[in-house]
N, C-alpha and C. Protein backbone atom coordinates (compact mmCIF):
# COMPACT_ATOMS: atom_id res chain seq x y z
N UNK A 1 0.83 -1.19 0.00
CA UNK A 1 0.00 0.00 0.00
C UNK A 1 0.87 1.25 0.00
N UNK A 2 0.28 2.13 -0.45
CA UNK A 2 1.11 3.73 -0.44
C UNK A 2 0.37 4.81 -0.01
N UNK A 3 0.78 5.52 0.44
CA UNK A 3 0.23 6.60 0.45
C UNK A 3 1.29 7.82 1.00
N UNK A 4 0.31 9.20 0.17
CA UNK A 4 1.34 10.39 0.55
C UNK A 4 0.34 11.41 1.16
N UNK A 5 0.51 11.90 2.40
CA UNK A 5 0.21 12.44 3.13
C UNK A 5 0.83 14.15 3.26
N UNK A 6 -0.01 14.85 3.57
CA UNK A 6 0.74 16.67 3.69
C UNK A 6 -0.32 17.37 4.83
N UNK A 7 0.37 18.56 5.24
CA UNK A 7 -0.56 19.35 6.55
C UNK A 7 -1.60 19.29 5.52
N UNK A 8 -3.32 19.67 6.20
CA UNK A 8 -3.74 20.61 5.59
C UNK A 8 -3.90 21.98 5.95
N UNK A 9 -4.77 22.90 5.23
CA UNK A 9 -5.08 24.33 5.55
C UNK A 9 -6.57 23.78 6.52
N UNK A 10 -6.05 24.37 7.87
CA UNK A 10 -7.57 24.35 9.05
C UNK A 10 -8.84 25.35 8.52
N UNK A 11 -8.39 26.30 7.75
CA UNK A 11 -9.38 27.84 7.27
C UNK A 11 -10.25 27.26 6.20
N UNK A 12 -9.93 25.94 5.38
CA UNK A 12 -10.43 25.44 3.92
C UNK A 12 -11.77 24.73 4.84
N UNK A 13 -12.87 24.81 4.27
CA UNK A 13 -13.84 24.48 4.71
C UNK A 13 -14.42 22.64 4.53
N UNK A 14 -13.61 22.59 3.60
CA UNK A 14 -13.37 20.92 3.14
C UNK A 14 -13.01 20.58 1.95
N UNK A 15 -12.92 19.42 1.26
CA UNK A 15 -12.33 19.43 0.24
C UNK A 15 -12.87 18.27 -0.33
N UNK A 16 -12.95 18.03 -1.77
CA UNK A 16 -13.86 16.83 -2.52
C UNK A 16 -12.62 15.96 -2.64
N UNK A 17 -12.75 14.69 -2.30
CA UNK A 17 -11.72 13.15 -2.83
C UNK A 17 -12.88 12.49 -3.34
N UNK A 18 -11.68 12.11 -4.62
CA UNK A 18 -12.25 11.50 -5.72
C UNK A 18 -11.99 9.70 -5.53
N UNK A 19 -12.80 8.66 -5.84
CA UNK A 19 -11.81 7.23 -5.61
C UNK A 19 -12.65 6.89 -7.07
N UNK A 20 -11.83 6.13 -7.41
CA UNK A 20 -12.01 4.89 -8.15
C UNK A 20 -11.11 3.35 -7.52
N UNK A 21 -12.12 2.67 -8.26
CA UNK A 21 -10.37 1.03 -8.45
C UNK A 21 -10.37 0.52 -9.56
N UNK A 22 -9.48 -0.62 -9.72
CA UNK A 22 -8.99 -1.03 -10.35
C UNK A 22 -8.96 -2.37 -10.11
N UNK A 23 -9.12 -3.43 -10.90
CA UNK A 23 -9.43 -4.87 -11.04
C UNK A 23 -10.38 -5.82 -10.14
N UNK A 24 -11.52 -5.39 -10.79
CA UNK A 24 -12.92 -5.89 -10.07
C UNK A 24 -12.70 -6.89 -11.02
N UNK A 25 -12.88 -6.67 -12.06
CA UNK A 25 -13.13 -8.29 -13.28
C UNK A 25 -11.87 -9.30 -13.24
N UNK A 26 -10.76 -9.10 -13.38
CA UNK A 26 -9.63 -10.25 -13.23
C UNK A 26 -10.04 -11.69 -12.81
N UNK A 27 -8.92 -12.67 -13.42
CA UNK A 27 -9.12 -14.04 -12.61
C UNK A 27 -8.47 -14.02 -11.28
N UNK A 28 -7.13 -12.69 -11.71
CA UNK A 28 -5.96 -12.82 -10.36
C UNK A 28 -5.65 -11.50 -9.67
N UNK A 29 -5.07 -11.72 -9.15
CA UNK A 29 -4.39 -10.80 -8.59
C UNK A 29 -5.56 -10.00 -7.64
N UNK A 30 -4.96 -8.59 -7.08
CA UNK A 30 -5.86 -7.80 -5.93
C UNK A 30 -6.80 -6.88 -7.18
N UNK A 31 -7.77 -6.23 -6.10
CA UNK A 31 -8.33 -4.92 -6.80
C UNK A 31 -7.49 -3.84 -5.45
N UNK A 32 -8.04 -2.88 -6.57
CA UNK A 32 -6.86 -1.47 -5.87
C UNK A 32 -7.89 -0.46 -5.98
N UNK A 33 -8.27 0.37 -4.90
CA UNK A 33 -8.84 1.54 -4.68
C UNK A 33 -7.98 3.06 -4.76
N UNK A 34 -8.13 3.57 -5.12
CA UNK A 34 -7.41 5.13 -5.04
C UNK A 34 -8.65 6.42 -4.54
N UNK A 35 -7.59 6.98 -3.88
CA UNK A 35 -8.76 8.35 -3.05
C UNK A 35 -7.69 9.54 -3.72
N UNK A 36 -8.04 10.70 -3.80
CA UNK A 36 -7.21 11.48 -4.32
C UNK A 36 -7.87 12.85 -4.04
N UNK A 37 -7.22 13.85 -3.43
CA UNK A 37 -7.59 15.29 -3.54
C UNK A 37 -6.50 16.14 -4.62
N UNK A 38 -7.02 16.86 -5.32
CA UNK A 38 -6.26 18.00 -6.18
C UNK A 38 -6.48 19.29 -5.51
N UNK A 39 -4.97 19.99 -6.18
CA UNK A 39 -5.41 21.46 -5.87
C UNK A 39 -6.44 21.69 -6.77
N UNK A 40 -6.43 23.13 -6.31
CA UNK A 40 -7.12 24.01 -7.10
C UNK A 40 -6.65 24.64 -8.23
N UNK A 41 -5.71 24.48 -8.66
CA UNK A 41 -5.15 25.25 -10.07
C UNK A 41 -4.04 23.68 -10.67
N UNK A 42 -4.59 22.56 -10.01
CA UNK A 42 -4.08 21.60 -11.01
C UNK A 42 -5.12 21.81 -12.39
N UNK A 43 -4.53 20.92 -13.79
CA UNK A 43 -4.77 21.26 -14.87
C UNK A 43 -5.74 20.04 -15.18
N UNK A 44 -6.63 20.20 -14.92
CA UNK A 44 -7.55 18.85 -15.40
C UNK A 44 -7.80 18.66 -16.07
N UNK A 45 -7.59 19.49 -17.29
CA UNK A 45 -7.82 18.83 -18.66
C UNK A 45 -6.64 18.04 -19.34
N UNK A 46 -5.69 17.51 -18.60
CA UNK A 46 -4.79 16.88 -18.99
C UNK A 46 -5.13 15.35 -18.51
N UNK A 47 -6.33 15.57 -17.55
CA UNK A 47 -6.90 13.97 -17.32
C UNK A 47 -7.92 13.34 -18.03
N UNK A 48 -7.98 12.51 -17.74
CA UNK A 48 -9.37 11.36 -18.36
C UNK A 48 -9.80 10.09 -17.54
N UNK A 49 -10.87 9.85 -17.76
CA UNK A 49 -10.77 7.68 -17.97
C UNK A 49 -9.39 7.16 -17.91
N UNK A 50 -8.55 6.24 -17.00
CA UNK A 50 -7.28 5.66 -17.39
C UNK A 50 -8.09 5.18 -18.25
N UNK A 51 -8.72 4.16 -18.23
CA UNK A 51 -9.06 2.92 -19.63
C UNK A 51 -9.10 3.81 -20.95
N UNK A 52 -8.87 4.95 -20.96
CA UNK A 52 -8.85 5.94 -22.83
C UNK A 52 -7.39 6.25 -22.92
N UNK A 53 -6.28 6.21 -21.84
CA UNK A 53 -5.14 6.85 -22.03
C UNK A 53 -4.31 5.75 -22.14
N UNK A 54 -3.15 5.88 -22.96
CA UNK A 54 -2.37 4.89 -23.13
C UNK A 54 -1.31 4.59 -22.06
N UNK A 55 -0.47 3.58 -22.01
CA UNK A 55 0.29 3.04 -20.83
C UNK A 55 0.93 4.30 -20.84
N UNK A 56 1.53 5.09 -21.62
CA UNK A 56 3.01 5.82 -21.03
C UNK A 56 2.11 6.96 -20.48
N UNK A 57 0.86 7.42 -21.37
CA UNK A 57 0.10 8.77 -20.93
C UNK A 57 -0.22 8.41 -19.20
N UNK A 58 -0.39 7.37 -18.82
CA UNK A 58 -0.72 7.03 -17.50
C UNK A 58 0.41 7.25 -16.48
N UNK A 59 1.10 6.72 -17.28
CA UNK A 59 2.54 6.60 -16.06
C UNK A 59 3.09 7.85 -16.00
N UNK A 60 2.89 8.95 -16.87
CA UNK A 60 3.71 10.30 -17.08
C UNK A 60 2.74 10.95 -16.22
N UNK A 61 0.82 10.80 -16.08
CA UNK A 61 0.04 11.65 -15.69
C UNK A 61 -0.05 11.13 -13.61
N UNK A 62 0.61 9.63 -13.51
CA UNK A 62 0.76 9.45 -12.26
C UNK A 62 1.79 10.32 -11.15
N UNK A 63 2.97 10.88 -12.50
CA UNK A 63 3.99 11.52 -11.82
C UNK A 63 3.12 12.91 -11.12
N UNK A 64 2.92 13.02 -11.89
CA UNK A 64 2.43 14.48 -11.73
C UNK A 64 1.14 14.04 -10.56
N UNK A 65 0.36 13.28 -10.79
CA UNK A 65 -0.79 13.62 -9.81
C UNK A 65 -0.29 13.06 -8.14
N UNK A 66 0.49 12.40 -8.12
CA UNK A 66 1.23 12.01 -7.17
C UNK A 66 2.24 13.05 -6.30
N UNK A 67 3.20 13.75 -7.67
CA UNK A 67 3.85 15.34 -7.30
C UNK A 67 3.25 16.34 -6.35
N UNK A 68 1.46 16.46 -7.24
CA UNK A 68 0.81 17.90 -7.27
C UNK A 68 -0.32 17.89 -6.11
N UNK A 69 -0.57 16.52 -6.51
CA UNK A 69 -2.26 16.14 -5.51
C UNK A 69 -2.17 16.83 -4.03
N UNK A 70 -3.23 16.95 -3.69
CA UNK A 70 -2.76 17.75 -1.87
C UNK A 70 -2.59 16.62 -1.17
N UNK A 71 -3.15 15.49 -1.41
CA UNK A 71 -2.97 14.03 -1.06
C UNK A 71 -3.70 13.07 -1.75
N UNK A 72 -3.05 12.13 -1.78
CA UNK A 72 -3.29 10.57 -2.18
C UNK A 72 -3.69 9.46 -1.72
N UNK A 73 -3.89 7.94 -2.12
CA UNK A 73 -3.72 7.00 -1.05
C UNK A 73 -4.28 5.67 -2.09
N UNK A 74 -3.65 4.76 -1.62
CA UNK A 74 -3.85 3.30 -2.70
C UNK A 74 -3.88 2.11 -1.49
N UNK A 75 -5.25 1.26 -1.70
CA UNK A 75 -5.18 0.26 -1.37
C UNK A 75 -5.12 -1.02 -1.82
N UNK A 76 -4.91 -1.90 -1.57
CA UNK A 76 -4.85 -3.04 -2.11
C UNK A 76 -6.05 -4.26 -1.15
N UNK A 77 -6.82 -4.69 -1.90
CA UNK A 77 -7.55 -6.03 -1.56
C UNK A 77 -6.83 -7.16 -2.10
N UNK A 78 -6.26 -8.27 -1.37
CA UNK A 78 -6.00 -9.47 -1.98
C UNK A 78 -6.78 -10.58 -2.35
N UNK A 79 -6.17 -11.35 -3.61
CA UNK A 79 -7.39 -12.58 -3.71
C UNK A 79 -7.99 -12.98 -2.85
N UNK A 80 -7.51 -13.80 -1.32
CA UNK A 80 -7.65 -14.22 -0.19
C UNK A 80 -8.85 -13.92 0.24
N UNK A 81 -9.00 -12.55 0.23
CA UNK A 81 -10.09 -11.69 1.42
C UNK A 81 -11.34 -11.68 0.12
N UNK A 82 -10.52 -11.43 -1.16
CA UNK A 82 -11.77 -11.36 -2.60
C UNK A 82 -12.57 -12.73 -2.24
N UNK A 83 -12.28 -14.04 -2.42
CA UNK A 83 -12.83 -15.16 -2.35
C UNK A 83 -13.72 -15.35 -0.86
N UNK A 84 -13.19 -14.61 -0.25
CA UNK A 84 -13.49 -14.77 1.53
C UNK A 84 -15.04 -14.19 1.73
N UNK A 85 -14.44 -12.60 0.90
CA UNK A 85 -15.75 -11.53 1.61
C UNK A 85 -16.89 -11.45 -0.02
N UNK A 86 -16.15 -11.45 -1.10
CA UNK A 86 -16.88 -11.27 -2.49
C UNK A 86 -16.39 -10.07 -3.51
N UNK A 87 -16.36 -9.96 -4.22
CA UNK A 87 -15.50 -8.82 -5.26
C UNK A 87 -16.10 -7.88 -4.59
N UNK A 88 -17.49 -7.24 -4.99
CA UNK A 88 -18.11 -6.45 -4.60
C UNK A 88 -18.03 -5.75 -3.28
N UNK A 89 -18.02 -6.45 -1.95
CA UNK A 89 -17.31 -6.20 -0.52
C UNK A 89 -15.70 -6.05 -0.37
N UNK A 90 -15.12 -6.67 -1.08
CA UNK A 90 -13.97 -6.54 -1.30
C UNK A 90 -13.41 -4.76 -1.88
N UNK A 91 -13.99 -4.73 -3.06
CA UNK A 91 -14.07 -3.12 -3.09
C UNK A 91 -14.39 -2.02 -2.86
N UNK A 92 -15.59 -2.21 -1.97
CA UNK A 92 -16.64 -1.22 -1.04
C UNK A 92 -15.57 -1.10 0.29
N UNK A 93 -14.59 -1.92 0.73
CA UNK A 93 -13.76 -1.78 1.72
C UNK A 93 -12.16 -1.24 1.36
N UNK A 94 -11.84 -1.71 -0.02
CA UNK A 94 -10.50 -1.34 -0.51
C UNK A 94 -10.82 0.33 -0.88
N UNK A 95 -12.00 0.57 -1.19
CA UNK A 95 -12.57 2.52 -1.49
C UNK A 95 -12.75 2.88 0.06
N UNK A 96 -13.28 2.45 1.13
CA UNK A 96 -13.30 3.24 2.45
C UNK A 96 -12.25 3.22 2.66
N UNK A 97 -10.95 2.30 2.75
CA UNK A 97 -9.63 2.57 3.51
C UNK A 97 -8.99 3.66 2.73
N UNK A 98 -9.12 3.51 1.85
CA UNK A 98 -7.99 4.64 1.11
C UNK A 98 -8.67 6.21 1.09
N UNK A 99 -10.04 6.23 1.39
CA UNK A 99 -10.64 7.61 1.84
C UNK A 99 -10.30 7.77 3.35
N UNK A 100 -10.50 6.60 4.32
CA UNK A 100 -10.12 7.12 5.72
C UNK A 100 -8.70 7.06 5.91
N UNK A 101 -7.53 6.81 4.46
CA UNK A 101 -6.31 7.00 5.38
C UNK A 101 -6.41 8.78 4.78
N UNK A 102 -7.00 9.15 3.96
CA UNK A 102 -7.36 11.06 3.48
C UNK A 102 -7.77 11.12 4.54
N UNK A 103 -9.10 10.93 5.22
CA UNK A 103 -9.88 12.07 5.74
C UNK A 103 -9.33 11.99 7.42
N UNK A 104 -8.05 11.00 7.41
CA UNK A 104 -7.49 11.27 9.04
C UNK A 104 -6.82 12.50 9.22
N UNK A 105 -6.70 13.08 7.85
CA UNK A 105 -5.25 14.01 7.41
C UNK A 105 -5.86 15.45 7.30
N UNK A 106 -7.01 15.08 6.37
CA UNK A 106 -7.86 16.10 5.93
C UNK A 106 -9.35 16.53 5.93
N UNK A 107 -9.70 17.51 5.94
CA UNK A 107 -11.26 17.84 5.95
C UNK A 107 -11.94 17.57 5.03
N UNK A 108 -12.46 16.52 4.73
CA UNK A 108 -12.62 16.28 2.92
C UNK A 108 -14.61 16.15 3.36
N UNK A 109 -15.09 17.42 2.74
CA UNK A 109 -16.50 17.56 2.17
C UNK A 109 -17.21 17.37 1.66
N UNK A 110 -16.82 16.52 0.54
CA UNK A 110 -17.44 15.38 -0.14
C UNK A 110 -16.38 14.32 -0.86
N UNK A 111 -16.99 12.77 -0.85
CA UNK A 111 -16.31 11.96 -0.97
C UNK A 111 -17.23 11.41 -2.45
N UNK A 112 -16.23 11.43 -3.32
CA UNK A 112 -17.13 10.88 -5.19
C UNK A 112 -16.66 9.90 -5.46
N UNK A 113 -17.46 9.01 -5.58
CA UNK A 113 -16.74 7.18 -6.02
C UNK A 113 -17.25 6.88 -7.50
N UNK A 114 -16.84 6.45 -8.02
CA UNK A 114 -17.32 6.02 -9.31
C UNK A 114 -17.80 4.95 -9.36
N UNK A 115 -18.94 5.10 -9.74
CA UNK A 115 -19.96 3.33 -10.22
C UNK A 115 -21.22 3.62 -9.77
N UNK A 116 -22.26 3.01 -8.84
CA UNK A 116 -23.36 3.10 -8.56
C UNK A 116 -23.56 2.90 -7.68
N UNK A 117 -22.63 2.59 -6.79
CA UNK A 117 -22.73 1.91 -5.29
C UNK A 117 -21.49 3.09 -4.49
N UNK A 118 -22.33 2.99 -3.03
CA UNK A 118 -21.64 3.83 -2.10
C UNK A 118 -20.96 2.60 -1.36
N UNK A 119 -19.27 3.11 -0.60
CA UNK A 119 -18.77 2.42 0.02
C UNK A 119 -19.36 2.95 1.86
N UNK A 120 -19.14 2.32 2.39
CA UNK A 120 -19.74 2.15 3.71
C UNK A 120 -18.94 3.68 4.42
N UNK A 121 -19.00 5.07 4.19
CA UNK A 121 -17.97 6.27 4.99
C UNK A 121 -19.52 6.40 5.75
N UNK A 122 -19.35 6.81 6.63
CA UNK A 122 -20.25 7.77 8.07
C UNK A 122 -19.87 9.08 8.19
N UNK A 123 -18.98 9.50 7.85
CA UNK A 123 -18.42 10.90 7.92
C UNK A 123 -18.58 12.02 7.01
N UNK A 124 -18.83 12.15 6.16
CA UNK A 124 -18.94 12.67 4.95
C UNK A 124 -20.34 12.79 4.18
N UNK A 125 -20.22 13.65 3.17
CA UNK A 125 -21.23 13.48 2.07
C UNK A 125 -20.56 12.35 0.62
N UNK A 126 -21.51 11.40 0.49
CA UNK A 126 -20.72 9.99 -0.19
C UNK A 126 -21.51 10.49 -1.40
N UNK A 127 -21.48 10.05 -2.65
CA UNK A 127 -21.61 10.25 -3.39
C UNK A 127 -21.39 9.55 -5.02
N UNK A 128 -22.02 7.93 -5.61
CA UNK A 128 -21.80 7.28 -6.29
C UNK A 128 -21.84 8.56 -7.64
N UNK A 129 -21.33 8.17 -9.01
CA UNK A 129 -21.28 8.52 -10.25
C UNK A 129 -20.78 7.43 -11.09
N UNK A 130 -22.16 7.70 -11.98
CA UNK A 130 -21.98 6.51 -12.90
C UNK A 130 -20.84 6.94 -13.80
N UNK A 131 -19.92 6.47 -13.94
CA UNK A 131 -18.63 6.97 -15.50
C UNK A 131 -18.49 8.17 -14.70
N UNK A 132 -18.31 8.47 -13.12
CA UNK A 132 -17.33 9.00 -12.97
C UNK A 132 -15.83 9.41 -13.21
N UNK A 133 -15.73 8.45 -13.90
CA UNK A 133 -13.82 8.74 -14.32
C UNK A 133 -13.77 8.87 -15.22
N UNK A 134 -14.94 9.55 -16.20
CA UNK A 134 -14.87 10.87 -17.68
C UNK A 134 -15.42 12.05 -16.74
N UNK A 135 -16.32 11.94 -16.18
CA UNK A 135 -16.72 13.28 -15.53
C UNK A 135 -15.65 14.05 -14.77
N UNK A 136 -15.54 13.60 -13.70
CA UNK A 136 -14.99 14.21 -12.62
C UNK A 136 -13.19 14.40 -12.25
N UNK A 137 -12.88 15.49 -12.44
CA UNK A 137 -11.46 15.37 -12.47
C UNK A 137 -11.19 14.40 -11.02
N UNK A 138 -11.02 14.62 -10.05
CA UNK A 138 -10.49 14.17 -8.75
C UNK A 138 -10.86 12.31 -9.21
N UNK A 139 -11.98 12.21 -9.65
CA UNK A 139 -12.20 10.71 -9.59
C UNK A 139 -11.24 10.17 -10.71
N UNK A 140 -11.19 11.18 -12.15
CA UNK A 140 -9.95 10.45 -13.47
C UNK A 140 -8.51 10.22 -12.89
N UNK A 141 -8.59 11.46 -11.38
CA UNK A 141 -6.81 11.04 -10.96
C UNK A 141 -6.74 9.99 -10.40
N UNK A 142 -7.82 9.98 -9.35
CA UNK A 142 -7.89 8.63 -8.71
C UNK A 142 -7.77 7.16 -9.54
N UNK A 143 -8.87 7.28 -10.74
CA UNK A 143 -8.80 6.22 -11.88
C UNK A 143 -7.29 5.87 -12.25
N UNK A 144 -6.53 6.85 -12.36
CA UNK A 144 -5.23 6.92 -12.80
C UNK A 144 -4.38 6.02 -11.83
N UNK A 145 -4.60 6.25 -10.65
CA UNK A 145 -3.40 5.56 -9.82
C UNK A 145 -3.73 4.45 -9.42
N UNK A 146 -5.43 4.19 -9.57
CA UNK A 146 -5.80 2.87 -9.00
C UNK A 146 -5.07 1.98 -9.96
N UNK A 147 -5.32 2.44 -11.19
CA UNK A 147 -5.11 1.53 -12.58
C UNK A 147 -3.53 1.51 -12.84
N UNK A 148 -2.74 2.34 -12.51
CA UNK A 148 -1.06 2.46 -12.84
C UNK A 148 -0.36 1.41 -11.06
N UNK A 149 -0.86 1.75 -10.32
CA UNK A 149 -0.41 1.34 -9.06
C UNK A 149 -0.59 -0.85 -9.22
N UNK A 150 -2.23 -0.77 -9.50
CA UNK A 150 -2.23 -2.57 -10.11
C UNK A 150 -1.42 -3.09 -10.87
N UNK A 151 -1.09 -2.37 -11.98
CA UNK A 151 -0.59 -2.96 -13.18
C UNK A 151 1.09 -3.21 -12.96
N UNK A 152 1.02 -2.01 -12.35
CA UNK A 152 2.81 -2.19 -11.53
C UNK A 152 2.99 -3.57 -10.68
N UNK A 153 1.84 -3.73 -10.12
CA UNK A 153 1.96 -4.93 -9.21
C UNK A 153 1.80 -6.89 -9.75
N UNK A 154 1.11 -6.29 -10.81
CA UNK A 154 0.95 -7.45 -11.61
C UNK A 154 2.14 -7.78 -12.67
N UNK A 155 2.77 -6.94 -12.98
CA UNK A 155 3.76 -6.64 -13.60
C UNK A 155 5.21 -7.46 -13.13
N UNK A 156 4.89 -7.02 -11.63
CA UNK A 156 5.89 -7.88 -10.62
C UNK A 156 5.50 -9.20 -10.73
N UNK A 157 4.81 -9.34 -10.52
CA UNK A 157 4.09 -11.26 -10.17
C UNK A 157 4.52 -11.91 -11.40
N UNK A 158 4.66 -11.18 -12.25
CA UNK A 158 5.06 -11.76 -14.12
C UNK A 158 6.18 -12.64 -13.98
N UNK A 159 7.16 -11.61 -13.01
CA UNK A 159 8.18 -12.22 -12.99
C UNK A 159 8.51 -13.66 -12.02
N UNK A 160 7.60 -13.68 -11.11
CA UNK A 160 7.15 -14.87 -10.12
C UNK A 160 6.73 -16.48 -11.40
N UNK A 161 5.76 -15.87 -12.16
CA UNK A 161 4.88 -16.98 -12.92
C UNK A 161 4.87 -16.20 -13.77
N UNK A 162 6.15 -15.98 -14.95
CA UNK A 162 6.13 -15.89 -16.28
C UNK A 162 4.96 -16.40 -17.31
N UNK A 163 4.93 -17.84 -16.79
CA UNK A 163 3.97 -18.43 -17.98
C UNK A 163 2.58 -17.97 -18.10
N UNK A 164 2.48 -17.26 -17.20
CA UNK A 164 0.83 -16.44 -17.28
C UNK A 164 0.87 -15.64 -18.38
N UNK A 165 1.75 -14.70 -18.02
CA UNK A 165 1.31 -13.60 -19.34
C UNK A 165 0.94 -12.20 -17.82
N UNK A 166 1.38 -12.44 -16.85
CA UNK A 166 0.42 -11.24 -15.81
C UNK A 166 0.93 -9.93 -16.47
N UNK A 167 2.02 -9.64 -17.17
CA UNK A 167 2.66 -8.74 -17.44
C UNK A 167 2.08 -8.11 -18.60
N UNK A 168 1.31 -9.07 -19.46
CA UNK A 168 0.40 -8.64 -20.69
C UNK A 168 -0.97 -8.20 -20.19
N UNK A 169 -1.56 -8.95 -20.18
CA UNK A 169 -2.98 -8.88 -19.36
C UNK A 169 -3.52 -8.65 -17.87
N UNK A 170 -2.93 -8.50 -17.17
CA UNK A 170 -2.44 -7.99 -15.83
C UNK A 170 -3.70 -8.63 -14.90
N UNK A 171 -3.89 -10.21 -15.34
CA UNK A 171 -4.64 -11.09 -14.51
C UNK A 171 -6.32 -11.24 -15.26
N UNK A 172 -6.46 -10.72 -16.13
CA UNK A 172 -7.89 -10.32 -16.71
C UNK A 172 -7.97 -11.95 -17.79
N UNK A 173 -9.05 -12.18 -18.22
CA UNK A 173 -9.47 -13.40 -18.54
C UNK A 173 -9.19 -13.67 -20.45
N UNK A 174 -7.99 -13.39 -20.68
CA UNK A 174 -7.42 -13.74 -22.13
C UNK A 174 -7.59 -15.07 -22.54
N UNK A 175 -7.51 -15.30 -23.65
CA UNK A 175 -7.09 -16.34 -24.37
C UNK A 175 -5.57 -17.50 -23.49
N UNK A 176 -4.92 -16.74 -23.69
CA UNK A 176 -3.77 -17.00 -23.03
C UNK A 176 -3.76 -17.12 -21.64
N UNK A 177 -4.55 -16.61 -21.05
CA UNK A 177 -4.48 -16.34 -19.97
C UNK A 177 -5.41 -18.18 -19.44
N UNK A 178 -6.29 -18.16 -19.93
CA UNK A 178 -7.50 -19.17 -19.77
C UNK A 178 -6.19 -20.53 -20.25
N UNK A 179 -5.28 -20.57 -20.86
CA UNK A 179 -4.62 -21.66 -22.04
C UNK A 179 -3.83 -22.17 -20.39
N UNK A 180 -3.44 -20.91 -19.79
CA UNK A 180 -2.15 -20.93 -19.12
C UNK A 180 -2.93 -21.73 -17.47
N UNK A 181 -3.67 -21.46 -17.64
CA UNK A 181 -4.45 -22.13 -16.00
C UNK A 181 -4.40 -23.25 -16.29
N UNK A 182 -5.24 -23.69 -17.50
CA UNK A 182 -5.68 -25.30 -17.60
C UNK A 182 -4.02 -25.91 -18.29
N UNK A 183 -3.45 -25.50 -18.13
CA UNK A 183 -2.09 -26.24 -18.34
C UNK A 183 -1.20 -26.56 -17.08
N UNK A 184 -1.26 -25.19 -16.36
CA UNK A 184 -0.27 -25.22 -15.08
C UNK A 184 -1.15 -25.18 -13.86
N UNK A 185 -2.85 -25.08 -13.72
CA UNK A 185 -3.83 -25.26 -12.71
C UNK A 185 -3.09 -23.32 -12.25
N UNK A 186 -4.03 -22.75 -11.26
CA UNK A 186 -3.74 -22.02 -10.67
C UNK A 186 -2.93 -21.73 -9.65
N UNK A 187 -2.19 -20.38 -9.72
CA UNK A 187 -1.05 -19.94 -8.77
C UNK A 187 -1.75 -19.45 -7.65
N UNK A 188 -1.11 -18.73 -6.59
CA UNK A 188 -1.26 -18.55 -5.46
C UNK A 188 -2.13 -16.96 -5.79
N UNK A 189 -1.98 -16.21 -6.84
CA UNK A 189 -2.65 -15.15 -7.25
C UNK A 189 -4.20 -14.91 -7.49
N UNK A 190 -4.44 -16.41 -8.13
CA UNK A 190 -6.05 -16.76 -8.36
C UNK A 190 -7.04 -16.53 -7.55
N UNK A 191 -8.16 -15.86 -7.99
CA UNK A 191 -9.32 -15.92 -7.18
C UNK A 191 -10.11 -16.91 -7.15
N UNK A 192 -10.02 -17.70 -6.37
CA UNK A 192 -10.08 -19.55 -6.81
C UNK A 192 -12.22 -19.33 -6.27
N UNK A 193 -12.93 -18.21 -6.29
CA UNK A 193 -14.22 -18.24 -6.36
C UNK A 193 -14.36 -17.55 -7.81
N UNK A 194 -13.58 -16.91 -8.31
CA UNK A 194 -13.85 -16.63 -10.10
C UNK A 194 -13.62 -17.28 -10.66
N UNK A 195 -12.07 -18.67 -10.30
CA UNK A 195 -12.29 -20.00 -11.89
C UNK A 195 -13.50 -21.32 -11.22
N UNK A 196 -14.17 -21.01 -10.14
CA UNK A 196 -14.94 -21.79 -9.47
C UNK A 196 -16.34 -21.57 -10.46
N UNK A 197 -16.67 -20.19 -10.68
CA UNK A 197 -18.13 -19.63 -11.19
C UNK A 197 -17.50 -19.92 -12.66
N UNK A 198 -16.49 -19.73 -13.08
CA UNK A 198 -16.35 -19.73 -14.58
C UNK A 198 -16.22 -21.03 -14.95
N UNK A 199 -15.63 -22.34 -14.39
CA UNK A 199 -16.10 -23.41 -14.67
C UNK A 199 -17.58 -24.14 -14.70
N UNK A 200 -18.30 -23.44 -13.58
CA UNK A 200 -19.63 -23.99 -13.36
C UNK A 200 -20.27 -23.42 -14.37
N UNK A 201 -20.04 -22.46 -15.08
CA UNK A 201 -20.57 -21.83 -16.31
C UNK A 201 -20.31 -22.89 -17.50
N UNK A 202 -18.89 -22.95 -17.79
CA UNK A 202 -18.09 -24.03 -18.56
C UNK A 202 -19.32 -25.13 -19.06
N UNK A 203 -19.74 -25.54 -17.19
CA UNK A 203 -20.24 -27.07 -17.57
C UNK A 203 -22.09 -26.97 -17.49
């Protein structure tokens, strides 16, 4: 997990954090939540949707939102707890931690999640948006790091279990990806309740 933390201003009356995550659909690996506050004279039209920007536009727009943001924060859910609690709970908890490691720091006035579902905050004004991460700048930065912070991590595991491909497809349900299970059975990465539902489908 990461996160970057700074004072805030006590006089600011509150401040909007944006979250998205990153790898709800996969066979492997974690999903990743991101919370994110911007200034006020960051340039938001240099953001978007990660899923519209290409790998390097992501990794160049992480520097910066990471640099500039007033604060940040990335969580990670592992397969383990995915299979345990359910994708869905799994990410409604990986989006509250990474807003309450913000709002220990900061006064944050409204909290914007992207999708249709609110994560469980008590503190705040919560706030689902559908395709939040074309709308809303704070939620596209967030989109940004949820999605650059996973892929980094899956990226790593590549090198653990080459024969996957995690480094191509970053755990998501390919061709290759599907070739590489039923040859070598599943690694320790698998969400062994997603090739459970996708076989019972199978048959």
């Amino acid at each position: 997990m990461e996160e970057q933390l700074t004072l805030f201003d006590f006089s600011h009356p509150g401040y909007i954090c944006g979250c998205d995550e990153a790898g709800r659909g996969p066979l492997a690996g974690p999903v990743c939540a991101a919370s994110c506050i911007l200034p006020d004279d960051f340039d938001t039209r240099l953001l978007d949707d990660s899923k519209k920007l290409s790998e390097k536009k992501r990794a160049e727009l992480e520097i910066m939102i990471k640099e500039k943001a007033l604060c940040w924060s990335t969580v990670f859910i592992f397969q383990d707890e995915i299979d345990e609690i359910n994708i869905l709970n799994a990410t409604m908890k990986a989006m509250k931690l990474s807003y309450l490691r913000i709002s220990r720091q900061f006064p944050v006035s409204r909290f914007l999640v992207d999708g249709n579902r609110k994560p469980p905050v008590a503190d705040t004004e919560v706030e689902a948006i559908v395709k939040g991460d074309a709308k809303i700048p704070q939620i596209m930065a967030a989109s940004i790091l949820a999605k650059t912070e996973r892929d980094r991590y899956m990226i790593n595991m590549d090198r653990l279990y080459p024969e996957y491909g995690f480094a191509i497809h970053k755990g998501y349900g390919t061709r290759r990806h599907y070739e590489a299970i039923k040859e070598y059975g599943p690694t320790p990465l698998h969400r062994l309740s997603f090739l459970k539902s996708l076989k019972e489908e199978q048959e």
